[in-house]
N, C-alpha and C. Protein backbone atom coordinates (compact mmCIF):
# COMPACT_ATOMS: atom_id res chain seq x y z
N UNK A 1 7.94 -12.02 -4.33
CA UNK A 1 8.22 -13.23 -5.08
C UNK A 1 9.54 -13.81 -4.61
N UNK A 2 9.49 -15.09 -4.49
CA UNK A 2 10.53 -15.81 -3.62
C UNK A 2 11.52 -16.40 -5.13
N UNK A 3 12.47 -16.25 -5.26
CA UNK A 3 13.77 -16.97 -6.35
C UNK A 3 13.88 -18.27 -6.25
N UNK A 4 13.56 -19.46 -6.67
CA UNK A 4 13.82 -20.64 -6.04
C UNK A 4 15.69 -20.78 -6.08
N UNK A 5 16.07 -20.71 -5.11
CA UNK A 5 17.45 -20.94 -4.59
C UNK A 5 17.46 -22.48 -3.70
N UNK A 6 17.91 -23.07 -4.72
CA UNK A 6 18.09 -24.29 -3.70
C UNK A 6 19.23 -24.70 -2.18
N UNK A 7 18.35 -24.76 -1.16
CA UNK A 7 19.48 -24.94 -0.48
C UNK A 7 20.59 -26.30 -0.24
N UNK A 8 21.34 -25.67 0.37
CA UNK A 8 22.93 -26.96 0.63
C UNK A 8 21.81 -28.13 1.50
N UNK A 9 22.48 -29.04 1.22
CA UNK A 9 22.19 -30.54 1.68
C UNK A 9 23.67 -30.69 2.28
N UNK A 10 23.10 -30.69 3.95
CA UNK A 10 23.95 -31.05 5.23
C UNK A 10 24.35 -32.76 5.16
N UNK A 11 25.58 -33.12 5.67
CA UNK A 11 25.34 -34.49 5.95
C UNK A 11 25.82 -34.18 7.83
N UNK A 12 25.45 -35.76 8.12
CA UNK A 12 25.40 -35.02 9.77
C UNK A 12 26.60 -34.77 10.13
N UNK A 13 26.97 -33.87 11.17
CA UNK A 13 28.42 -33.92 11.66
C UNK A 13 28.75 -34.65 12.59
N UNK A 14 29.78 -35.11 12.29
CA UNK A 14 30.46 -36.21 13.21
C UNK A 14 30.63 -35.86 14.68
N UNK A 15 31.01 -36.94 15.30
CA UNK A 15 30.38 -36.49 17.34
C UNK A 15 31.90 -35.64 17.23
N UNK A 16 32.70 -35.60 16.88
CA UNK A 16 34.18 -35.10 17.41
C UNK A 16 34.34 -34.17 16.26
N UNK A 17 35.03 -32.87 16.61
CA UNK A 17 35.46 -31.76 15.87
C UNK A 17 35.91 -32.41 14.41
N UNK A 18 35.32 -32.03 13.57
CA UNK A 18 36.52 -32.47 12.47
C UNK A 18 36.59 -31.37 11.58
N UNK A 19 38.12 -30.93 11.32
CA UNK A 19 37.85 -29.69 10.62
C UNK A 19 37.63 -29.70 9.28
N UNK A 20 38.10 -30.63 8.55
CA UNK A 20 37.38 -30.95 7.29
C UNK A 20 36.21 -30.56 6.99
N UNK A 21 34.93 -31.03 7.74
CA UNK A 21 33.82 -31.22 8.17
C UNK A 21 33.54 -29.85 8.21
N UNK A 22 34.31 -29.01 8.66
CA UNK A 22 33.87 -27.69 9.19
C UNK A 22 34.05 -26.84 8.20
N UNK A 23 35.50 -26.90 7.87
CA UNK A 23 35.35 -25.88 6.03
C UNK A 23 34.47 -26.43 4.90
N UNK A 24 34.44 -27.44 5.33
CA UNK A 24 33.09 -27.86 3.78
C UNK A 24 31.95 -27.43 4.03
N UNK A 25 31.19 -27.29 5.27
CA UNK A 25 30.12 -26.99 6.00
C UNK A 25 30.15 -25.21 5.50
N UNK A 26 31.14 -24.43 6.15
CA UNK A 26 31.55 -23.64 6.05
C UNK A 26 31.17 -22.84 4.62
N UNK A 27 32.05 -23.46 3.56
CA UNK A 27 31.75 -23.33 1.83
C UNK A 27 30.57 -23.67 1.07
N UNK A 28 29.66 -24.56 1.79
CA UNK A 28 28.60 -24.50 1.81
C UNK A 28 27.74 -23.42 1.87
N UNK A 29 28.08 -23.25 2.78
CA UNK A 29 27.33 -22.05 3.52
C UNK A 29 27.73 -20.77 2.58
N UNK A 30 28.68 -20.43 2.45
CA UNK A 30 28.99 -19.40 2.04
C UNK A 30 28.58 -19.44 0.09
N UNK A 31 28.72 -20.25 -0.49
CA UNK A 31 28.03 -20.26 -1.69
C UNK A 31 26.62 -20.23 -1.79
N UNK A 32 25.82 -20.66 -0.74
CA UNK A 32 24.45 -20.49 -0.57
C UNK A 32 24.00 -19.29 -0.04
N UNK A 33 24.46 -18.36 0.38
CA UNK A 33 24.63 -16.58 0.92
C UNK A 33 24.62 -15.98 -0.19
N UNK A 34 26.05 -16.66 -1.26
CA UNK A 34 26.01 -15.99 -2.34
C UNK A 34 25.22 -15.83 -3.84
N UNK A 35 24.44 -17.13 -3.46
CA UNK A 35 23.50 -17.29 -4.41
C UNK A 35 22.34 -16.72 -4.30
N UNK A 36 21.95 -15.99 -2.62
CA UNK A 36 20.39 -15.62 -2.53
C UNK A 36 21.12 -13.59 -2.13
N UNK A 37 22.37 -13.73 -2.40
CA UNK A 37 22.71 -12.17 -3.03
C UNK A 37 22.76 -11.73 -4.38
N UNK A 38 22.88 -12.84 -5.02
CA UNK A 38 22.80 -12.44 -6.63
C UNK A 38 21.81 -11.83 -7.23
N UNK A 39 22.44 -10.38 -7.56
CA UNK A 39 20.73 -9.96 -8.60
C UNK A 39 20.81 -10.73 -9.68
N UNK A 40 19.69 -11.28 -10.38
CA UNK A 40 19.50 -11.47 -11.66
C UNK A 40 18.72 -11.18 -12.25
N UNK A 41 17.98 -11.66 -13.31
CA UNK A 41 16.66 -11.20 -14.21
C UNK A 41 15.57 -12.40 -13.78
N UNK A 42 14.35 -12.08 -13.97
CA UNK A 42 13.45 -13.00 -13.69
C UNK A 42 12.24 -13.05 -14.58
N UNK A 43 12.17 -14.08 -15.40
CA UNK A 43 11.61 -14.68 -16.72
C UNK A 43 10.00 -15.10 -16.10
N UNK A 44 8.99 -14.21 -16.38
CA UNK A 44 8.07 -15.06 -15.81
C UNK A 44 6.69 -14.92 -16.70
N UNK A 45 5.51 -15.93 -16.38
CA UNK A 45 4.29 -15.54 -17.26
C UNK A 45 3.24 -14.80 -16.48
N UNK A 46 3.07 -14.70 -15.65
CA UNK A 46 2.52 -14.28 -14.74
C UNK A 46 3.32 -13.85 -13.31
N UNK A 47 2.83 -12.59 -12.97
CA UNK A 47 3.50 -11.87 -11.24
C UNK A 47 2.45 -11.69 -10.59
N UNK A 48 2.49 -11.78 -9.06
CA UNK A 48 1.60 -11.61 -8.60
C UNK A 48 2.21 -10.58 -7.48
N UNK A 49 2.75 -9.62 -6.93
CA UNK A 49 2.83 -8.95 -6.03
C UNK A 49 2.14 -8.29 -5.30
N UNK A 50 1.91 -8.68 -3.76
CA UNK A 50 1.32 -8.04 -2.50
C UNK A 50 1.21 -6.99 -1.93
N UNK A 51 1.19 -6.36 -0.84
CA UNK A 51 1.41 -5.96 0.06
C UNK A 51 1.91 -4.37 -0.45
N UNK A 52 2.21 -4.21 -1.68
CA UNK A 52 2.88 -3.18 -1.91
C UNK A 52 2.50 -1.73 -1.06
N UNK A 53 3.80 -0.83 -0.88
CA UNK A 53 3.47 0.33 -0.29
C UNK A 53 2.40 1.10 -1.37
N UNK A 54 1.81 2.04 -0.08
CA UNK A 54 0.97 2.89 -1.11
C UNK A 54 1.29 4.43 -1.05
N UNK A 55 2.35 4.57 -1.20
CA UNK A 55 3.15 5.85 -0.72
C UNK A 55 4.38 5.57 -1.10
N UNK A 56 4.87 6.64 -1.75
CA UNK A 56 6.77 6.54 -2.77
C UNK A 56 7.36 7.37 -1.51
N UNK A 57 6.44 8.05 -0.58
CA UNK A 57 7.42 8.50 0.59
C UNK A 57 8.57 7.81 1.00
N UNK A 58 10.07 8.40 1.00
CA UNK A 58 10.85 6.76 2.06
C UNK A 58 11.62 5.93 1.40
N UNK A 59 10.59 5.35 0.04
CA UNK A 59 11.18 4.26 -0.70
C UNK A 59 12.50 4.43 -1.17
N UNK A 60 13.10 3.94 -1.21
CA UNK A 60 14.66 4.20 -2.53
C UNK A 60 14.28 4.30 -3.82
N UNK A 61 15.13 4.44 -4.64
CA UNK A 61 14.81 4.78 -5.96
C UNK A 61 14.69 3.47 -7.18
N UNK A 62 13.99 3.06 -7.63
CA UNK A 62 13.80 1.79 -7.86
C UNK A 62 12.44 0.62 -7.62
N UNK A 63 11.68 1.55 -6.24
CA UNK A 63 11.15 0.73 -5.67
C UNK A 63 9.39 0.45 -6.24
N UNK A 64 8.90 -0.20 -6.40
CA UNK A 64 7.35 -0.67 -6.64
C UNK A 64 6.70 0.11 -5.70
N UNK A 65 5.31 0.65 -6.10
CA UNK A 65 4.58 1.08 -5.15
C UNK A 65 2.90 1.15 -5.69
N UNK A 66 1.88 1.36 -4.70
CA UNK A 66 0.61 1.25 -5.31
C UNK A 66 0.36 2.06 -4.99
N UNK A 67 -0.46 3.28 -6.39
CA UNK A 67 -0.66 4.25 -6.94
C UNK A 67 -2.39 4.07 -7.20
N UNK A 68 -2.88 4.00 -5.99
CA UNK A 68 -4.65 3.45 -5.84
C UNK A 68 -4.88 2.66 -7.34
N UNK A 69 -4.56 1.38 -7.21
CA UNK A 69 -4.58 0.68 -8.52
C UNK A 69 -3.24 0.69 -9.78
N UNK A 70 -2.34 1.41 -9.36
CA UNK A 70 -1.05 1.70 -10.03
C UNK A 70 0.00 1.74 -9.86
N UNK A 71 0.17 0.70 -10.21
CA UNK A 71 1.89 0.43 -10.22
C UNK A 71 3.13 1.35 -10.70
N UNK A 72 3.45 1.66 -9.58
CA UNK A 72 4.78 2.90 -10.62
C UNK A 72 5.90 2.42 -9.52
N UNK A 73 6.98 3.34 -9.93
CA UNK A 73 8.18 3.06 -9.85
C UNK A 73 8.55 4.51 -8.85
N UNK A 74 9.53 3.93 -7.86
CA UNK A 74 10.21 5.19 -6.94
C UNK A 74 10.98 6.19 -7.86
């Protein structure tokens, strides 16, 4: 399941270095890193998860796995 994290809206950069341009670009950037590192909680009515492993072999502790039809926890 994907977080909707909105990303930064670029404006274009100017033909010549400008460093202004470059730390704002920059802080941009770096608040948008920090927003798709944030754990949080996730409020939902429905989940749909894929692909899950079918083996807790490996996993970390925490992790989802399919249990031939069962969802459990590492």
């Amino acid at each position: 399941m994907t977080l909707p994290v909105t990303p930064p809206i670029f404006t274009p950069a100017p033909l010549e270095y400008d460093q202004e341009y470059m730390n704002s670009l920059i802080d941009e950037l770096e608040i948008f890193v920090k927003r798709l590192n944030t754990i949080s909680s996730v409020t939902a009515k429905t989940l749909r998860i894929t692909d899950l492993p079918t083996s807790s072999a490996g996993l970390p502790a925490g992790t989802l796995w399919n249990d031939s039809g069962t969802v459990k926890v590492a």
